[in-house]
Protein backbone atom coordinates (compact mmCIF):
# COMPACT_ATOMS: atom_id res chain seq x y z
CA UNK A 1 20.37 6.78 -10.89
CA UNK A 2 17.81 3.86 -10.16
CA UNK A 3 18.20 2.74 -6.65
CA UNK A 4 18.56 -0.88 -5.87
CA UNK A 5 15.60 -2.25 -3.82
CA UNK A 6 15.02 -6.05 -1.85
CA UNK A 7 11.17 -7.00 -0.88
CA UNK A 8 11.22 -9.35 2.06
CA UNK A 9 8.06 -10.91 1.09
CA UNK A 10 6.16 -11.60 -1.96
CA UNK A 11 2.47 -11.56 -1.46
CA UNK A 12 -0.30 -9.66 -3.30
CA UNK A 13 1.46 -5.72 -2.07
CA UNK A 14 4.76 -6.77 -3.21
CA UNK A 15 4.07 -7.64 -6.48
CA UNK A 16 1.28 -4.80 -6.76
CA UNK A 17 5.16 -2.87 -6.68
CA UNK A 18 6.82 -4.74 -8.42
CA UNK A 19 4.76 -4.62 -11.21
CA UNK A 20 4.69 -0.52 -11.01
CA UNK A 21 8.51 -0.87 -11.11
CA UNK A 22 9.08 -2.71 -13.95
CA UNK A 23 5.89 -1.96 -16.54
CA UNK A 24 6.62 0.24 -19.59
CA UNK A 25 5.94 3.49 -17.91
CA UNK A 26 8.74 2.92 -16.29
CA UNK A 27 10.67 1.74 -19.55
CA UNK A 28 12.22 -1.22 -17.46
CA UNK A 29 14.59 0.79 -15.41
CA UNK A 30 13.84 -1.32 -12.34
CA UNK A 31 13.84 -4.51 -13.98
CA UNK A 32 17.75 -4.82 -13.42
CA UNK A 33 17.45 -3.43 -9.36
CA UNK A 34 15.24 -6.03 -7.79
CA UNK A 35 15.62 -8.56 -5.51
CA UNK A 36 12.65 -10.39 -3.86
CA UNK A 37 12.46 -13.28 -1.36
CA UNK A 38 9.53 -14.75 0.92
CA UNK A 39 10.47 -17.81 3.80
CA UNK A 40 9.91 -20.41 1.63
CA UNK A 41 7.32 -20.35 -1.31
CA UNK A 42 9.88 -20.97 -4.27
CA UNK A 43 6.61 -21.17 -6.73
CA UNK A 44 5.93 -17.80 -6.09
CA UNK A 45 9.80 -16.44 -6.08
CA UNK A 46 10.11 -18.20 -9.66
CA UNK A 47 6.85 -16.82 -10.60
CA UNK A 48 7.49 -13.20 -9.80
CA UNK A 49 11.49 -13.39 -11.39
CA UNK A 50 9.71 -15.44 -15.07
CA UNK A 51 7.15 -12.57 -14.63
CA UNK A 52 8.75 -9.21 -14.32
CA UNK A 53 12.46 -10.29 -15.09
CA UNK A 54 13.54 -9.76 -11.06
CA UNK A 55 16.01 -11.28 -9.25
CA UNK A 56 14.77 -14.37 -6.49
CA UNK A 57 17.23 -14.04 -3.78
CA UNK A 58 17.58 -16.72 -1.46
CA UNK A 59 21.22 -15.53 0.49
CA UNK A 60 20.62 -13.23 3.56
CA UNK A 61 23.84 -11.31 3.20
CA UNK A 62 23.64 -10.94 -0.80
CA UNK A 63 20.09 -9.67 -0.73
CA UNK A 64 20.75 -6.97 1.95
CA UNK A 65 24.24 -6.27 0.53
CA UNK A 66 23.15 -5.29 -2.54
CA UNK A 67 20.15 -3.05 -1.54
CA UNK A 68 20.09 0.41 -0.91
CA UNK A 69 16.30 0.17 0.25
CA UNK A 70 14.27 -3.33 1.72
CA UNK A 71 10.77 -3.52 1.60
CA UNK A 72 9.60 -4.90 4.39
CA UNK A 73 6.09 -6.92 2.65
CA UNK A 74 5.09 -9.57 5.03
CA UNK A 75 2.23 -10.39 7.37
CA UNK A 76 2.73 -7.63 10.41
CA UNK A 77 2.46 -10.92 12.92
CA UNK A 78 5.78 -12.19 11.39
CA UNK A 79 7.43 -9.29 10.51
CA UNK A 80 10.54 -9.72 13.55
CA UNK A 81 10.70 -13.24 12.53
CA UNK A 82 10.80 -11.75 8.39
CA UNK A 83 13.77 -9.77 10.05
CA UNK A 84 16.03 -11.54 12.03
CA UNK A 85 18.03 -13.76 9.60
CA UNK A 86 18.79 -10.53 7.53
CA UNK A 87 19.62 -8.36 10.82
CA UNK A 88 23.39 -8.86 10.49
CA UNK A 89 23.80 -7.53 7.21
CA UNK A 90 21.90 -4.34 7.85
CA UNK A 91 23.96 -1.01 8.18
CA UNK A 92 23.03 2.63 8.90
CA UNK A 93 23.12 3.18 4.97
CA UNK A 94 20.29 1.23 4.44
CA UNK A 95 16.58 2.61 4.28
CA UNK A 96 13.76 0.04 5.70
CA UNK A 97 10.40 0.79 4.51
CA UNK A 98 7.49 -1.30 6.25
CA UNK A 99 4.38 -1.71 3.91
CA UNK A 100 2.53 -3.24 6.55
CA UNK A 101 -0.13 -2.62 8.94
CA UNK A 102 0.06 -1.56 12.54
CA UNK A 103 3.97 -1.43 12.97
CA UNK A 104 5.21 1.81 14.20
CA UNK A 105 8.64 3.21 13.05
CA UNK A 106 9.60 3.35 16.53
CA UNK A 107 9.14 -0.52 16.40
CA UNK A 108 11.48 -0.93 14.12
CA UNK A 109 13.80 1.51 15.27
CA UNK A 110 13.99 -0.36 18.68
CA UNK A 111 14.39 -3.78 16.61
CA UNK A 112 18.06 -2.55 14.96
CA UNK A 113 20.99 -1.86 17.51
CA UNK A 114 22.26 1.17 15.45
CA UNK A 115 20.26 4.43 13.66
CA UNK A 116 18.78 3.17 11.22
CA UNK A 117 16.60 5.67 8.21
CA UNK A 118 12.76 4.10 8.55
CA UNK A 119 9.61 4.96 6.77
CA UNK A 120 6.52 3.37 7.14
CA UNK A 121 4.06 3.68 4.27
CA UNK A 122 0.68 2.01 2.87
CA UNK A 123 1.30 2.29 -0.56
CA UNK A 124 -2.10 0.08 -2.19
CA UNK A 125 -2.62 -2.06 -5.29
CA UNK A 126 -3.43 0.29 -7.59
CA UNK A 127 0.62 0.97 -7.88
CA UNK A 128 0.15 -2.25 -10.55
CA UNK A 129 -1.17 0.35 -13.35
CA UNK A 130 1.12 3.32 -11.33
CA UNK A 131 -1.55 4.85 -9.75
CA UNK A 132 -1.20 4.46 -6.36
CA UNK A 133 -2.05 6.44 -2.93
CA UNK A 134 0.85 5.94 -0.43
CA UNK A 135 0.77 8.06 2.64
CA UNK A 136 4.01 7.42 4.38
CA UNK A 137 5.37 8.38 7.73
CA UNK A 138 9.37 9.15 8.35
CA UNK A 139 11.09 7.85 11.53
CA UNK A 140 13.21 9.55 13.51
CA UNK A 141 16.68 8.56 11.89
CA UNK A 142 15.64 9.79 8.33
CA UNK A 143 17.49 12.28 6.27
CA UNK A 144 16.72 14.60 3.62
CA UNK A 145 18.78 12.12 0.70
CA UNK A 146 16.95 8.83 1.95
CA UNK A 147 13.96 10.90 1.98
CA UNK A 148 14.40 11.97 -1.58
CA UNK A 149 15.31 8.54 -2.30
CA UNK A 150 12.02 7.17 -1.13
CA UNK A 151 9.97 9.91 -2.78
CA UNK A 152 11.17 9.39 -6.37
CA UNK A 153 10.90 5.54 -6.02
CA UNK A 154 7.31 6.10 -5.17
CA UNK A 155 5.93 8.80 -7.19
CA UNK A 156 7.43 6.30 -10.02
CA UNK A 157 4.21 4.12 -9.07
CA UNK A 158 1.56 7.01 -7.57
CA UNK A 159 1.45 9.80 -5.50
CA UNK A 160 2.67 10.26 -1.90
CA UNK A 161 1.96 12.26 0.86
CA UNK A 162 3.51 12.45 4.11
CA UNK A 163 1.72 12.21 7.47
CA UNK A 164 2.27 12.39 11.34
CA UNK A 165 3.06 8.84 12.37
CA UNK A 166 -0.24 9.14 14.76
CA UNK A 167 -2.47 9.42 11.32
CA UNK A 168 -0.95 6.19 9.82
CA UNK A 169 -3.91 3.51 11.34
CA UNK A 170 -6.38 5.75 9.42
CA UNK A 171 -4.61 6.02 6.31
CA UNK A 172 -4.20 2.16 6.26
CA UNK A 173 -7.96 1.86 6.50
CA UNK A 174 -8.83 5.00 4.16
CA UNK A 175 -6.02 4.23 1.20
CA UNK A 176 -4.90 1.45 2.02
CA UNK A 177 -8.29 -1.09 1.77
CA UNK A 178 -10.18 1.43 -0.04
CA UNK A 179 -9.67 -0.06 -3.37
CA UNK A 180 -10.96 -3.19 -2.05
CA UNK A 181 -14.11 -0.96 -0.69
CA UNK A 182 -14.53 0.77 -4.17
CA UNK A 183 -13.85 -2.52 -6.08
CA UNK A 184 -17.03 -3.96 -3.95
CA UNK A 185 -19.28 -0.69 -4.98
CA UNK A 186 -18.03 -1.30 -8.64
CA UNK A 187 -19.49 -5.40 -8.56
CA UNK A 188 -22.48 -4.29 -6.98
CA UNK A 189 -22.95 -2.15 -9.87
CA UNK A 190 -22.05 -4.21 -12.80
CA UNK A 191 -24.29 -6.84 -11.29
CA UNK A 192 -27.39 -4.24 -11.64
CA UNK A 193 -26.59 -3.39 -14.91
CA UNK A 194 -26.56 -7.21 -16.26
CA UNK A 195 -29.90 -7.71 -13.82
CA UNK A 196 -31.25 -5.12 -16.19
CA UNK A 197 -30.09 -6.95 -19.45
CA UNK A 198 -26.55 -5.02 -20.26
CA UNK A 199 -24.07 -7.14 -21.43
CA UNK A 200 -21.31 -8.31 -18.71
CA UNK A 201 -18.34 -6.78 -20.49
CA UNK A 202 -20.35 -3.70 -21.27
CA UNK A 203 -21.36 -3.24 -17.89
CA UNK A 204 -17.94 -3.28 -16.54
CA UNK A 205 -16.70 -0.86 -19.26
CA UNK A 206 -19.35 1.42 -18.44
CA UNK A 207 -19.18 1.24 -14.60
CA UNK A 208 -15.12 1.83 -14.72
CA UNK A 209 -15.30 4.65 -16.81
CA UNK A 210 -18.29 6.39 -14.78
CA UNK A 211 -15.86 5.82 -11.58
CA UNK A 212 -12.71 6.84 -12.99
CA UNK A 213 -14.37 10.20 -14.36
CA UNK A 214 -15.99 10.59 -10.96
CA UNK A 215 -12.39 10.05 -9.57
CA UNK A 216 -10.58 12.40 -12.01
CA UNK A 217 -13.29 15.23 -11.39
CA UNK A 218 -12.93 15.34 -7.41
CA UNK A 219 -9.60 15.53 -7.95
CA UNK A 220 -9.15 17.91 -10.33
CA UNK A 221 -11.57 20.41 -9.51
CA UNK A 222 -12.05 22.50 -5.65
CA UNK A 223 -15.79 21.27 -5.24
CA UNK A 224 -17.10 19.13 -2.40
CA UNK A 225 -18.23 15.87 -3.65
CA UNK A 226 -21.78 16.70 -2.08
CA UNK A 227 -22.04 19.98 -4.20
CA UNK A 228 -20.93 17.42 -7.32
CA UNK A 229 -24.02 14.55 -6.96
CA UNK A 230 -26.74 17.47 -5.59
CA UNK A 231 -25.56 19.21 -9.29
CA UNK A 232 -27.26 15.85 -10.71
CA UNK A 233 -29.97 14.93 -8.65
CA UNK A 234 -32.80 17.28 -10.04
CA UNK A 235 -35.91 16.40 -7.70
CA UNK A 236 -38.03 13.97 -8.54
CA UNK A 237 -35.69 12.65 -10.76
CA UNK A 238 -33.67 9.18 -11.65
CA UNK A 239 -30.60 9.96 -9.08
CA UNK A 240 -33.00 11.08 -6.86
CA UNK A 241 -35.20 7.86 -6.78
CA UNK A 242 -31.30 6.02 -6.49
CA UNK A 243 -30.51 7.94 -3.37
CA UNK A 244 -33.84 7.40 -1.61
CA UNK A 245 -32.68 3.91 -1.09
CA UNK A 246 -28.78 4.44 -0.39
CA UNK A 247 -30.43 6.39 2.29
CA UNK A 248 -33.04 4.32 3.46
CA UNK A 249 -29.75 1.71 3.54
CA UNK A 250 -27.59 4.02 5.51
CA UNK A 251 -24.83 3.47 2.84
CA UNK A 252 -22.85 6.39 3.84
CA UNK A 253 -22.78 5.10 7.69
CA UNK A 254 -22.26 2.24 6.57
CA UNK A 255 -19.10 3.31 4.39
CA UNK A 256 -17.82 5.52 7.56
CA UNK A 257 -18.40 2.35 10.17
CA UNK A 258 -16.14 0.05 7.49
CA UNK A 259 -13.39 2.49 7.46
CA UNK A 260 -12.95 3.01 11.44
CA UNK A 261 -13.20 -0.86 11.65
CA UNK A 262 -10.42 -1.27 9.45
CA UNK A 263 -8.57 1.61 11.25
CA UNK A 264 -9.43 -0.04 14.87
CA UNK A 265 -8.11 -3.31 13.14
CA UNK A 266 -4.51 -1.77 12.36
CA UNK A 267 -4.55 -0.22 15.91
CA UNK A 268 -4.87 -3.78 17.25
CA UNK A 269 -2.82 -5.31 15.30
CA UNK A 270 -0.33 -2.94 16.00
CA UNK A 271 -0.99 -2.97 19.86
CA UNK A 272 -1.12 -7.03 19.82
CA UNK A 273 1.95 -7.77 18.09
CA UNK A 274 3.90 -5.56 20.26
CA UNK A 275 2.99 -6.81 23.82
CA UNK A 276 2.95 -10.66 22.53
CA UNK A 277 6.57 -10.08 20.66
CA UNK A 278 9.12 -12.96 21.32
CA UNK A 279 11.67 -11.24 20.55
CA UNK A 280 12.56 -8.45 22.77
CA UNK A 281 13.53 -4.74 21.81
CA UNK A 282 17.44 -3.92 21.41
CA UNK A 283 18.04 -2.16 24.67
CA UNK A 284 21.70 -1.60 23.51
CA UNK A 285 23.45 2.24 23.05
CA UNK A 286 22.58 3.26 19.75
CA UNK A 287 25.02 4.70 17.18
């Protein structure tokens, strides 16, 4: 049974999954079971619904009443004020899943004045062609069916794998912009291939093959990606004279520095929004 699902938010991550849901891998199961809404771009709502044949929801209590898991999609600054006008409507059934950066499932958990099932997860874009990463980390109200829940929905777009909550900063700045990181090596090497006279759509043929094969490889087989480009740089060789200058570059320090700035990023923006919230934690009895 397909699960019916509500994205607060509509930016570039939620339609990254909605576009997992509902392509033909998926044989339009999903296509029926979502809702989307954003605070008040109506362009993009109609876009997404003409799109991928969802549902624009405008009406707080319909869009939470007829969800048995929200997407939380927004910008992590406005994510309380993304909240609020939907709070009422909430109920223990539900399962929130943050998307974003830097929110803890404790923060959540201290936002709702019952128990509530949260999961925070970085899912990234590559979920539009159902190949996404999405570490995810389970709060302290989850159970074993929401759980289940949650897995199927997103092994319907990727793979998962779950994490200690501590791990999620790094897994937001690993997973979570690496695409963007690899998508930067991949320009940088279609633009040497047309500086050397290959033709532009060649180049980028050639270049996404040689990185998905690289991909598939690492994965598939127990070998240290060190062992795997030492097995092709023969000594005074082509890959050889390559590598001189990736070193002389510092390109792998350069790789590590980008991802612990990204993962120092989350940690801040994590730390920020929670001692500058306006709106203060439910203090109430849970139950």
């Amino acid at each position: 049974m397909t699960v019916n699902i509500s994205l607060i938010g509509a930016g570039s991550m939620a339609e990254a999954l909605i576009a997992g849901w509902t392509n033909e891998q998926n044989n339009g199961r999903y296509h029926k079971h979502i809702q989307v809404t954003n605070h008040s771009n109506n362009t993009r709502l109609r876009y997404l619904e003409e799109t991928y044949q969802v549902k624009a929801e405008r009406d707080p209590a319909s869009l939470i009443q007829h969800s048995d898991v929200i997407i939380l999609a927004c910008k992590p600054k406005d994510w309380q004020e993304a909240l609020t006008p939907y709070l009422d409507y909430f109920t223990p059934e539900h399962t929130l899943i943050s998307v974003m950066a830097g929110i803890t499932t404790e923060d959540f958990e201290s936002f709702f004045p019952f128990r509530i099932p949260v999961i925070r997860a970085i899912p990234n874009t590559s979920a539009v062609v159902n190949e996404a990463m999405t570490p995810y980390a389970c709060g302290q109200h989850m159970t074993p069916s929401k759980h289940k829940i949650f897995k199927n929905l997103f092994l319907d777009i990727g793979d998962i794998q779950v994490v200690d909550e501590n791990q999620m900063d790094a897994m937001t700045a690993l997973t979570g912009t690496g695409p963007a990181y690899i998508y930067y090596l991949m320009e940088s090497m279609e633009k040497a291939a047309i500086q050397e006279g290959i033709d532009p759509e060649m180049a980028r043929k050639l270049v996404s093959q040689t990185l998905l094969g690289a991909g598939i490889r690492v994965k598939s087989e127990d070998i240290p990606p060190k062992i795997l480009y030492e097995q092709i740089m023969s000594p005074g060789g082509t890959t050889e004279a390559g590598f001189k200058i990736l070193q002389e570059h510092q390109v792998q320090s350069s790789v590590i520095d980008c991802i612990s700035a990204a993962c120092n990023r989350s940690k801040e923006l994590g730390q920020s929004l929670t001692s500058n919230s306006k709106l203060k934690p439910d203090t109430t009895d849970k139950q």
